[in-house]
Protein backbone atom coordinates (compact mmCIF):
# COMPACT_ATOMS: atom_id res chain seq x y z
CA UNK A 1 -2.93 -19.43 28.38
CA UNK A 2 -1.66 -21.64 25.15
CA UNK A 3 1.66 -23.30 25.58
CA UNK A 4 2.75 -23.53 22.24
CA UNK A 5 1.73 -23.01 18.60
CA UNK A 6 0.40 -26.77 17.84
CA UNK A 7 -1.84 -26.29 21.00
CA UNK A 8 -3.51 -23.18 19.36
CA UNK A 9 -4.04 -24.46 16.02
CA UNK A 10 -5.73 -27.51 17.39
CA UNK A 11 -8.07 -25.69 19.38
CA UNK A 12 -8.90 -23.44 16.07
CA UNK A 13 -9.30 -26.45 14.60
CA UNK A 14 -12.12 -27.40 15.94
CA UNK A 15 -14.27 -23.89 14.31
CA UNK A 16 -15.72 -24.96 11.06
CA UNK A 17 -16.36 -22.82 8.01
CA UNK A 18 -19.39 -21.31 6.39
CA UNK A 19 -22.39 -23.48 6.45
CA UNK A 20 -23.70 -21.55 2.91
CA UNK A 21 -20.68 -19.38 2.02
CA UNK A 22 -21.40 -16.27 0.31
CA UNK A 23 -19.74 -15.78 -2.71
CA UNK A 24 -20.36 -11.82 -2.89
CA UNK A 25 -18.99 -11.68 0.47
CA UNK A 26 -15.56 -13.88 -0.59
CA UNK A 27 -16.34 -16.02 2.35
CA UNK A 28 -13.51 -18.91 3.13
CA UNK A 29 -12.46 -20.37 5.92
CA UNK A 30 -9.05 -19.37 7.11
CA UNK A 31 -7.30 -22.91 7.36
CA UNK A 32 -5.96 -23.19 11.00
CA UNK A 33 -2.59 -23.74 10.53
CA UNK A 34 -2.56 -20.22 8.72
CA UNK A 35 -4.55 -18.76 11.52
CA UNK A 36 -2.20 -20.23 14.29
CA UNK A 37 1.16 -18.55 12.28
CA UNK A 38 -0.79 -15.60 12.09
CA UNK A 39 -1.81 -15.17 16.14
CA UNK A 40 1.73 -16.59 16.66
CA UNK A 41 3.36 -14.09 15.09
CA UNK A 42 1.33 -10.95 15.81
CA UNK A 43 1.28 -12.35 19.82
CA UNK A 44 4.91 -13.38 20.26
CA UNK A 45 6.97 -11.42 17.66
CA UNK A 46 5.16 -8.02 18.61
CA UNK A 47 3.33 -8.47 22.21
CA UNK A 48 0.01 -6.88 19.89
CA UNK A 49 -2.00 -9.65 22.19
CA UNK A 50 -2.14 -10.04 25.45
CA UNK A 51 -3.66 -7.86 28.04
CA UNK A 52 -4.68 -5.63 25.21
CA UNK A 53 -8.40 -4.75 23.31
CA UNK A 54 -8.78 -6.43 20.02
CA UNK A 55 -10.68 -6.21 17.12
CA UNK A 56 -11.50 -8.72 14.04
CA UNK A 57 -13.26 -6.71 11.72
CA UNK A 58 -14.79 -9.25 9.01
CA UNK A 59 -14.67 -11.96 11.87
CA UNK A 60 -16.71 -14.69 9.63
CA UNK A 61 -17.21 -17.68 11.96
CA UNK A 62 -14.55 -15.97 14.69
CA UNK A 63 -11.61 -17.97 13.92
CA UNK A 64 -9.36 -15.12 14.13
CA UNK A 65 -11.66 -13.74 16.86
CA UNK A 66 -11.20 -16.96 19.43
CA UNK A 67 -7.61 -17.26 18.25
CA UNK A 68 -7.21 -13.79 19.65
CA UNK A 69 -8.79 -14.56 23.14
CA UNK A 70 -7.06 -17.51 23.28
CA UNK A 71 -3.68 -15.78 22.97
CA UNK A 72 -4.64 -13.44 25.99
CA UNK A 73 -5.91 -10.52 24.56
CA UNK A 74 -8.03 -8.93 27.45
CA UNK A 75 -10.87 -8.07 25.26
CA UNK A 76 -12.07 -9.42 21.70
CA UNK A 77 -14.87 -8.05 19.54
CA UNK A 78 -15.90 -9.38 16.09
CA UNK A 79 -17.54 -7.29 13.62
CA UNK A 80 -19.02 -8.99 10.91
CA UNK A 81 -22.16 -8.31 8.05
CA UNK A 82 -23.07 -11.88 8.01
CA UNK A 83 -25.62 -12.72 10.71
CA UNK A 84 -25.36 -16.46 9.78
CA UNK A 85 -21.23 -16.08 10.03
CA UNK A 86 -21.72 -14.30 13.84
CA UNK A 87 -24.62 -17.13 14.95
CA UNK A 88 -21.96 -19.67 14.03
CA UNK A 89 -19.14 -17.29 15.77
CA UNK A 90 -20.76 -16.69 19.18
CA UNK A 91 -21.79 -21.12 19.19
CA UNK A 92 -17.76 -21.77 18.86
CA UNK A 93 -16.56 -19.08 21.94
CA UNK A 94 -18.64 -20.87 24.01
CA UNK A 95 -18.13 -23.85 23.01
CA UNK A 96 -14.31 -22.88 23.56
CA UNK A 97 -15.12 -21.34 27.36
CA UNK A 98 -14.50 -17.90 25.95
CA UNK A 99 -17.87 -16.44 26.68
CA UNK A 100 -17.19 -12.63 28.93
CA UNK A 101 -14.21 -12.04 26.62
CA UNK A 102 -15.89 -11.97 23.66
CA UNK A 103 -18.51 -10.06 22.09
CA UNK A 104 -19.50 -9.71 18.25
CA UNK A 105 -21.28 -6.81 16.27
CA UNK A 106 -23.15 -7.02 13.07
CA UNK A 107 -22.87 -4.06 10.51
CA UNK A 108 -20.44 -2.80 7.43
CA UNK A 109 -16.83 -1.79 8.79
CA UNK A 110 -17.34 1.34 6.54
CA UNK A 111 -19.87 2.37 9.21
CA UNK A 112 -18.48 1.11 12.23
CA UNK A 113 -17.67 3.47 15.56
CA UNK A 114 -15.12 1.45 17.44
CA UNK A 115 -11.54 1.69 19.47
CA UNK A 116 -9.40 -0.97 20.14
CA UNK A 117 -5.45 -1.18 20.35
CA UNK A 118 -5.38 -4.01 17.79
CA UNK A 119 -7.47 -4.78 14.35
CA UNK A 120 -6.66 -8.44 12.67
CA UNK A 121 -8.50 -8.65 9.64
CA UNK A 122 -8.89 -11.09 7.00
CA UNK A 123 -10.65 -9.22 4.36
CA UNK A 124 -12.04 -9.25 0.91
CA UNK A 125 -9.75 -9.24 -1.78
CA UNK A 126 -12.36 -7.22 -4.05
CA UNK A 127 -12.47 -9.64 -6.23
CA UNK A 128 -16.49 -9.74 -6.34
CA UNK A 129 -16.34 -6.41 -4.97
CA UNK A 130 -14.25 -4.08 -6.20
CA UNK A 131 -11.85 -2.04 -3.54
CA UNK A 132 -13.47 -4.05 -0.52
CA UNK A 133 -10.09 -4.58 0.42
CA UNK A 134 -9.60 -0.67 0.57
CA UNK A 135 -12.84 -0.16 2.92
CA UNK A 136 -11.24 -2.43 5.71
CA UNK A 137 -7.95 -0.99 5.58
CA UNK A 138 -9.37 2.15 5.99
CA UNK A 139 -11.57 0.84 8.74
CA UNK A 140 -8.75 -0.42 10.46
CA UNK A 141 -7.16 2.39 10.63
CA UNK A 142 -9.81 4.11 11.94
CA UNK A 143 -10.43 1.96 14.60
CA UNK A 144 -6.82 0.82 15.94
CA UNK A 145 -2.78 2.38 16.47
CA UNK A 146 -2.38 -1.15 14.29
CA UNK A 147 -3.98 -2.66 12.28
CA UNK A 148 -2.85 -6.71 10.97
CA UNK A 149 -4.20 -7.22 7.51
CA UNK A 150 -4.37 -9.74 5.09
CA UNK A 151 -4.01 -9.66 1.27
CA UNK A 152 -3.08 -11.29 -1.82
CA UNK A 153 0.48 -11.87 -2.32
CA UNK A 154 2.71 -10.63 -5.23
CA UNK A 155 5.10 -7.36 -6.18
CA UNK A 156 2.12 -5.43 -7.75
CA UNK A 157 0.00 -5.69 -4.62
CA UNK A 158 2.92 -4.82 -2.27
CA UNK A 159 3.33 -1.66 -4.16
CA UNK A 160 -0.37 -0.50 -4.21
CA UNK A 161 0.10 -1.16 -0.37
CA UNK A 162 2.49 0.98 -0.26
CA UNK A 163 1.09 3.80 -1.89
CA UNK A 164 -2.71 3.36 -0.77
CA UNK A 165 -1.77 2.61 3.68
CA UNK A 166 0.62 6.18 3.06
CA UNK A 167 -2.78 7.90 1.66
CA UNK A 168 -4.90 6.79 4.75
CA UNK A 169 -1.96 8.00 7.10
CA UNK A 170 -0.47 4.63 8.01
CA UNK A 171 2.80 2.75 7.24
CA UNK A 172 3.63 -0.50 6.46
CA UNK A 173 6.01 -1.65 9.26
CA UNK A 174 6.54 -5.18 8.67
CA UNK A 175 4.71 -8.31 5.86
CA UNK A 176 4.71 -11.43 6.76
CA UNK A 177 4.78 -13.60 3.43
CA UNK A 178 2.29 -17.02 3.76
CA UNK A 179 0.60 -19.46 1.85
CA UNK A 180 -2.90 -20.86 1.53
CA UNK A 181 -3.98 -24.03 1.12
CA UNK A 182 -7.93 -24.00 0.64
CA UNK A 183 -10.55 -26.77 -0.10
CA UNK A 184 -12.99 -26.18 -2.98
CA UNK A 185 -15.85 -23.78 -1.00
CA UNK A 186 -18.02 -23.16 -4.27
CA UNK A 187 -19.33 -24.97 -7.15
CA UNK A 188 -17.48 -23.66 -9.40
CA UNK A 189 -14.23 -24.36 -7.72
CA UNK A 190 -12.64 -27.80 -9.74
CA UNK A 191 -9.76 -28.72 -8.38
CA UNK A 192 -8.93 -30.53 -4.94
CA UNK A 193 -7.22 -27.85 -3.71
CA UNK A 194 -6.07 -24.01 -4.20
CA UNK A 195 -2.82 -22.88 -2.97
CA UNK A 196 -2.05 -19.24 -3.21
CA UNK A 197 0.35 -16.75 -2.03
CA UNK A 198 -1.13 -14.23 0.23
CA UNK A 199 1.24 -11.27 2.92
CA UNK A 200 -0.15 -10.55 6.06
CA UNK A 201 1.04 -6.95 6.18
CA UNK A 202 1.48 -4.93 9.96
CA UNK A 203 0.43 -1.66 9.60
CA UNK A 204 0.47 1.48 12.01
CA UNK A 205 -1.09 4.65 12.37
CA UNK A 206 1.29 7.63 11.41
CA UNK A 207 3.67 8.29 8.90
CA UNK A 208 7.60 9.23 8.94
């Protein structure tokens, strides 16, 4: 079981990016500090961790995925499109001794058939595809009592959350307001590195 935060985010260090990202898919890699806050917060503020079944729906290379198992969550499965993204996934859970708590799936979340107590998600932003964003949180909610999502920052976002979670009978119980500090990933990123604003919002099944 990790000790502390620092252990966790070294361990996620160690799970690289995309080898060829794809753009239509807004692949990045989830810098591990962000990734460690994130688990930190969803395992020790709320308990939404251990003992419990877990799902990472867009799971790219697992980060979020390993992070989860790493935490103590009893069961982890990644769903992701990607089949290079899950090849690279399923190489870093064993190389983390995480194999028999982890499995992965490969298909659209729009399509999936799954139950878990938990969904973490780092999704789209529909930015090359617009309302991507829209398809996981309603995914989520499908799959999961709550759902951990993560999505551009700012007022006007917060209030289309608002509005769009009440529609797919949710509500927004708590955001958690981070930043991002990414690398350039594509070509036509220029400068050294990007840092944006970005709320990861907790979100439950059920309105008031």
């Amino acid at each position: 079981m990790i000790r502390s935060k620092s252990e966790l985010e070294i361990l996620l260090e160690r799970i690289e990016g995309f080898r060829s990202p794809k753009l239509q898919l807004e692949q990045y890699r989830l810098p591990a500090p962000v990734a460690a806050e994130i688990l930190w917060y969803i395992g020790l503020r709320h308990k939404d961790l251990e003992n419990l079944i877990v799902a990472d729906l867009g799971c790219g290379t697992g980060m979020l995925t390993a992070g989860a198992a790493l935490m103590g969550a009893d069961y982890t499965i990644g769903v992701d499109l990607d089949a290079d993204a899950l090849s690279d996934a399923k190489r870093w859970i064993r190389r983390l001794h995480l194999k028999g708590r982890v499995d992965f799936l490969r298909g659209a979340v729009e399509e999936l058939c799954l139950r878990a107590d938990v969904v973490i998600q780092n999704p789209p932003f529909g930015v090359r595809k617009r309302e991507a964003d829209r398809i996981f949180l309603r995914a989520g909610l499908r799959t999961a009592q709550t759902v951990y999502s993560l999505h551009k920052g700012g007022d006007d976002v917060r209030r289309f959350m608002r509005g769009f979670v009440k529609e797919c009978g949710g509500k927004i119980d708590e955001v958690l307001p981070l930043k991002i500090k990414l690398p350039p990933t594509y070509q036509f990123h220029k400068r050294k590195f990007h840092v944006f604003d970005v709320d990861l919002y907790r979100v439950v099944r059920g309105t008031e």
